[in-house]
N, C-alpha and C. Protein backbone atom coordinates (compact mmCIF):
# COMPACT_ATOMS: atom_id res chain seq x y z
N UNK A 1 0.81 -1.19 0.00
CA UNK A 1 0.00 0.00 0.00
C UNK A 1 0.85 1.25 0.00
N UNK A 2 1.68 1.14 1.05
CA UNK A 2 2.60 2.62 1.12
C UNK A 2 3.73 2.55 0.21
N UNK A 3 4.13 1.71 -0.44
CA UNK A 3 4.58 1.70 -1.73
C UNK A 3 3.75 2.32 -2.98
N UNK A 4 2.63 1.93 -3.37
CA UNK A 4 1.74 2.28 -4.11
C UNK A 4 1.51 3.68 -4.08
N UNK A 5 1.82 4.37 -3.00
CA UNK A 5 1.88 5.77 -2.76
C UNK A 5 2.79 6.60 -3.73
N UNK A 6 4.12 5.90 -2.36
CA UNK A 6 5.73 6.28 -3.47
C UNK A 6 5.07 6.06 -4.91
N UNK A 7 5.03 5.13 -5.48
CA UNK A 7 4.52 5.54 -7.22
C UNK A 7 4.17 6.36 -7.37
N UNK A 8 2.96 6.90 -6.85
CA UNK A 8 2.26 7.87 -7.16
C UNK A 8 2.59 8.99 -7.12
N UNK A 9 3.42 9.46 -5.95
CA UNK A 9 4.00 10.52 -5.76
C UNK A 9 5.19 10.69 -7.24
N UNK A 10 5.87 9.30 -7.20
CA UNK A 10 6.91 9.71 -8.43
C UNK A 10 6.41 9.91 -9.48
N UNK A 11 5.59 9.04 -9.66
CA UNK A 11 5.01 9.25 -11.58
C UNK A 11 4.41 10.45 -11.83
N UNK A 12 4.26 11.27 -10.71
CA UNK A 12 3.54 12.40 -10.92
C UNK A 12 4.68 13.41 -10.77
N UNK A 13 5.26 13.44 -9.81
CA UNK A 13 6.70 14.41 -10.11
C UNK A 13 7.81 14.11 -10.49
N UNK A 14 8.56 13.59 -10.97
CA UNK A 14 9.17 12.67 -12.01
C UNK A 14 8.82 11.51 -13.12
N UNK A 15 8.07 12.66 -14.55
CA UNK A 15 7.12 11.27 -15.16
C UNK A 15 8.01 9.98 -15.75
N UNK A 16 7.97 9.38 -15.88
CA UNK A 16 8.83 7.98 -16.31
C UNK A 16 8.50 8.35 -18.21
N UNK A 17 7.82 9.02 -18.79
CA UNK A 17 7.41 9.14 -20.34
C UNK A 17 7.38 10.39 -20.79
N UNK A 18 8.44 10.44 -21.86
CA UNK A 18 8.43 12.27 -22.01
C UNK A 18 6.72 12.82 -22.33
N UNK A 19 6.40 12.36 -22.81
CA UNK A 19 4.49 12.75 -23.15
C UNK A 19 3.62 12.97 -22.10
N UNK A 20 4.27 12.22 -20.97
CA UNK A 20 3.08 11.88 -19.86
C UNK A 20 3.40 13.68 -19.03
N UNK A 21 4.40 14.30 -19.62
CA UNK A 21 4.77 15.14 -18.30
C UNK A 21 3.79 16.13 -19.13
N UNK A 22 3.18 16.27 -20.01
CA UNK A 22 2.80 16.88 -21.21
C UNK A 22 0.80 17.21 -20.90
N UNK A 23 0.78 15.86 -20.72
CA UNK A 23 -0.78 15.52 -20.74
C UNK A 23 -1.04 15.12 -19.57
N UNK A 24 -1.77 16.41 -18.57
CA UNK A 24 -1.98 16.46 -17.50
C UNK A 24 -2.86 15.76 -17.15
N UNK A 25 -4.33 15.30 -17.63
CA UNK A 25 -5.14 14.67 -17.16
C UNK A 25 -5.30 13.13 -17.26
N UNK A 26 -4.10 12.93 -18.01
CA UNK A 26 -3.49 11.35 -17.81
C UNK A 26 -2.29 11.53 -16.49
N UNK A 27 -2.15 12.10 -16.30
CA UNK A 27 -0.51 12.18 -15.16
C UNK A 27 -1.84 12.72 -13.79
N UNK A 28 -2.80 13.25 -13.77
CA UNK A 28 -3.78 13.35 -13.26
C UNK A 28 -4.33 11.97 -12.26
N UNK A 29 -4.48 11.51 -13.71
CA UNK A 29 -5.90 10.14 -13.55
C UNK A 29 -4.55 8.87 -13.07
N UNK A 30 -3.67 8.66 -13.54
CA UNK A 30 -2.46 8.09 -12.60
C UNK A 30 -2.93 7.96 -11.70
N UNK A 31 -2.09 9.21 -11.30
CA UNK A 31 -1.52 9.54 -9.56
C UNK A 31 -2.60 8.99 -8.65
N UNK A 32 -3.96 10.11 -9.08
CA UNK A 32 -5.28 9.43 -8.65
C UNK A 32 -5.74 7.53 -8.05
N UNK A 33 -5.39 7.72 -9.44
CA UNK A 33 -5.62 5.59 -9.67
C UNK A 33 -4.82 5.22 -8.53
N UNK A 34 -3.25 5.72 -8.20
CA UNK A 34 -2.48 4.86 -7.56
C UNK A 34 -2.53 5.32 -5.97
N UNK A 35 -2.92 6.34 -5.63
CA UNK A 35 -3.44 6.93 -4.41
C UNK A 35 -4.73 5.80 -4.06
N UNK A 36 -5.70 5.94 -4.96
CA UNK A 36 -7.21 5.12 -4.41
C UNK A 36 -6.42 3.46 -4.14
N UNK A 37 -5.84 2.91 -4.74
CA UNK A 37 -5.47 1.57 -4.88
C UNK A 37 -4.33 1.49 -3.47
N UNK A 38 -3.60 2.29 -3.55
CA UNK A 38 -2.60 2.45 -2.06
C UNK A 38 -3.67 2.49 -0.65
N UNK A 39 -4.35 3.49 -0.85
CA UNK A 39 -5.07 3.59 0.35
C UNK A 39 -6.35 1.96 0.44
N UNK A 40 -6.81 1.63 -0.36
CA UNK A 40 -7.57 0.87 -0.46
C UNK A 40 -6.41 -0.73 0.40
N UNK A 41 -5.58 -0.54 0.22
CA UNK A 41 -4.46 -1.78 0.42
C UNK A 41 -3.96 -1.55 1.95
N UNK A 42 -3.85 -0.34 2.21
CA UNK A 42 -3.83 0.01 3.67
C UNK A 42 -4.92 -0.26 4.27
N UNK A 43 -6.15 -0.45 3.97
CA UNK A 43 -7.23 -0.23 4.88
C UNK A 43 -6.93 -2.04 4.73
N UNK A 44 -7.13 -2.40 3.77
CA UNK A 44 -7.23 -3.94 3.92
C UNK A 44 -5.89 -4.81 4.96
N UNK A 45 -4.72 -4.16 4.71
CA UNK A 45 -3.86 -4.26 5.68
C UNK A 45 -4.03 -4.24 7.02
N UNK A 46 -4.87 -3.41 7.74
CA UNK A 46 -5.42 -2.68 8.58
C UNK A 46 -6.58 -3.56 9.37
N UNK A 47 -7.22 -3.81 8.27
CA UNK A 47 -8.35 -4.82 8.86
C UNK A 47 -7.95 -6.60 9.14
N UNK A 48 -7.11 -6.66 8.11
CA UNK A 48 -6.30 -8.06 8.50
C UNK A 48 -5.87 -8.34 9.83
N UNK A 49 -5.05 -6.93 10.43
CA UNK A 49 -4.19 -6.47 11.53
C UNK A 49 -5.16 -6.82 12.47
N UNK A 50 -6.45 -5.88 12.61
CA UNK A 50 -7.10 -6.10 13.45
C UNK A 50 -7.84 -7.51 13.64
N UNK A 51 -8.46 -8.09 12.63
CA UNK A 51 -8.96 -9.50 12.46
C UNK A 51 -7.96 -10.46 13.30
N UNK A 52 -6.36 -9.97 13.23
CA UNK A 52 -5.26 -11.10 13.77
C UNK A 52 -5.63 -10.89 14.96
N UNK A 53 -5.85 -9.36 15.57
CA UNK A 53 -5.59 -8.92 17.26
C UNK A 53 -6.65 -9.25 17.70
N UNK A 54 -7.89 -9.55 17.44
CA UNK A 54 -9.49 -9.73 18.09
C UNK A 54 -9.34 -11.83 17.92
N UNK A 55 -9.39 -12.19 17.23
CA UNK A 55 -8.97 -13.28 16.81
C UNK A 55 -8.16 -14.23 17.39
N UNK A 56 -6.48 -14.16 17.01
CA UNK A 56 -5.29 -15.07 17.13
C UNK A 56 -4.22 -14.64 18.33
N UNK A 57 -4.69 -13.48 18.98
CA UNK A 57 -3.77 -12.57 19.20
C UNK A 57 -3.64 -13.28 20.78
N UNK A 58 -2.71 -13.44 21.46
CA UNK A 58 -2.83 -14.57 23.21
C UNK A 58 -1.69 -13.82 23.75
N UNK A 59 -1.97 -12.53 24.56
CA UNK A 59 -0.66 -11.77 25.74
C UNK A 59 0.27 -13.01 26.39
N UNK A 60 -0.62 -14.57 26.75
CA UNK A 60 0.25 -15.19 27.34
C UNK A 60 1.08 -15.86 26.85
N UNK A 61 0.93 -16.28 25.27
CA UNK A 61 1.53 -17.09 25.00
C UNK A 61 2.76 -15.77 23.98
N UNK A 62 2.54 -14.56 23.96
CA UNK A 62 3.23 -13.93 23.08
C UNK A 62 3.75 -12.64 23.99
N UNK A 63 4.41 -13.31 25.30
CA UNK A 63 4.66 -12.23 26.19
C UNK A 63 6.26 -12.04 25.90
N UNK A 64 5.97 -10.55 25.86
CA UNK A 64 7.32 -9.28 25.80
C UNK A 64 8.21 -9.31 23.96
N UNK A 65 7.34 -9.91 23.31
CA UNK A 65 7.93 -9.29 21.93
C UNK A 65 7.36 -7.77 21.41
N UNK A 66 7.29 -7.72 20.24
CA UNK A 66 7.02 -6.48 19.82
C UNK A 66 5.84 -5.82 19.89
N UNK A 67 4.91 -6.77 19.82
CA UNK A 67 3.69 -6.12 19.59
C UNK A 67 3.11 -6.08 20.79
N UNK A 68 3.48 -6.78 21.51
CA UNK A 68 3.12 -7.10 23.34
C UNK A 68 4.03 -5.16 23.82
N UNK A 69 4.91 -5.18 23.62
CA UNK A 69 6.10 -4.15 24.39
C UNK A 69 4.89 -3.17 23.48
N UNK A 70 4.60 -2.42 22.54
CA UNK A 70 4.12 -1.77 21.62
C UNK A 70 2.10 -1.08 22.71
N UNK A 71 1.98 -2.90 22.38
CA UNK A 71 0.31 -2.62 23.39
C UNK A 71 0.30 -2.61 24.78
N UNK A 72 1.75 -2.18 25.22
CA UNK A 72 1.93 -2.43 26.33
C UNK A 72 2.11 0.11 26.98
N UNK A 73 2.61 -0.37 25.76
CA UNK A 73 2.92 1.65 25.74
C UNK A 73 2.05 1.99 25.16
N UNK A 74 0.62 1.71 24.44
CA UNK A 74 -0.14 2.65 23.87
C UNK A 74 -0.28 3.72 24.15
N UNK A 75 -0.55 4.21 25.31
CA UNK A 75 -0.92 5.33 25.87
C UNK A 75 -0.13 6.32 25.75
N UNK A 76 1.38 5.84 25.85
CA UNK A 76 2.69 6.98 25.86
C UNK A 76 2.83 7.02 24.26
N UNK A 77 2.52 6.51 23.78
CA UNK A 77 2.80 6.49 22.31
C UNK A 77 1.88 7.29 21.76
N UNK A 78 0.39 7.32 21.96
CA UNK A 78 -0.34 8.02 21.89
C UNK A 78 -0.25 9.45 22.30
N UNK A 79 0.11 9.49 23.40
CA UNK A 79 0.54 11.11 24.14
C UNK A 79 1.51 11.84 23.15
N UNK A 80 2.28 11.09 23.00
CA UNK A 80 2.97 11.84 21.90
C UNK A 80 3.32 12.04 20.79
N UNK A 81 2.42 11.12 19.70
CA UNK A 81 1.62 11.42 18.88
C UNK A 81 0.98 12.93 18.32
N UNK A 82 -0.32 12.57 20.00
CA UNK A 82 -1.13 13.94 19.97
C UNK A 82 -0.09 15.33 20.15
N UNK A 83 1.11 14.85 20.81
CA UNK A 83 1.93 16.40 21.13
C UNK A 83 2.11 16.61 19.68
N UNK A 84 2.96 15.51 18.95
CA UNK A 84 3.33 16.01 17.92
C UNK A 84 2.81 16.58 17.16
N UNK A 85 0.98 16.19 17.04
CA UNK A 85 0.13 16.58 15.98
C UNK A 85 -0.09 18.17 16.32
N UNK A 86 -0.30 18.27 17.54
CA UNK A 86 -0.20 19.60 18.19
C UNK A 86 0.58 20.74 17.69
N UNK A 87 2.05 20.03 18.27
CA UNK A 87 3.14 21.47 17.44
C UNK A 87 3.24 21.46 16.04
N UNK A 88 2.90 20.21 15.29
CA UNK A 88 3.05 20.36 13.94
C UNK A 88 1.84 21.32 13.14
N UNK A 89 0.42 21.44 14.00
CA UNK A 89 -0.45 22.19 13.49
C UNK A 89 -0.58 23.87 14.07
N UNK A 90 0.78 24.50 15.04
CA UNK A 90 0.99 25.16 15.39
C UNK A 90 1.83 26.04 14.68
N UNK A 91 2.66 25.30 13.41
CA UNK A 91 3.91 25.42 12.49
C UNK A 91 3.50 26.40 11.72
N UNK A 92 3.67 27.86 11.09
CA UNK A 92 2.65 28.32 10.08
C UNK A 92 3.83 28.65 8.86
């Protein structure tokens, strides 16, 4: 999915076809295409993720690896997150 992005972002500001840099509403309809298809692949990513954690997911049998240490800090991770989102929407 977040690959599918990177494309998008490149083919649109670095076109790969001397013509394409030419004819905007094809370099348009791209970028577009590969944005909807990226995000569409994240969400499905996303829901897999969660399907594993409601599902397969056992603290006892999967104690202190990554995702245990991870749901173990949500909260601090979250806190600063929100700071960040904070000063970054403070930036002018």
């Amino acid at each position: 999915g977040s690959l599918t992005i990177v494309v998008a972002h490149h083919m649109y500001s670095m076109p790969p076809y001397p013509y394409l840099a030419t004819d905007y509403g094809t370099q348009l309809s791209l970028f577009t295409h590969h944005m909807w298809i990226g995000g569409f692949l994240i969400v499905g990513a996303a829901a897999h993720a969660t399907i594993f954690m409601v599902r397969d997911y056992d603290p006892t049998i999967r104690y202190n690896d990554i995702l245990d240490r991870v749901l173990r800090h949500r909260d601090a991770i979250i806190s600063h997150l929100n700071w960040v989102c904070i000063f970054l929407a403070q930036q002018k």
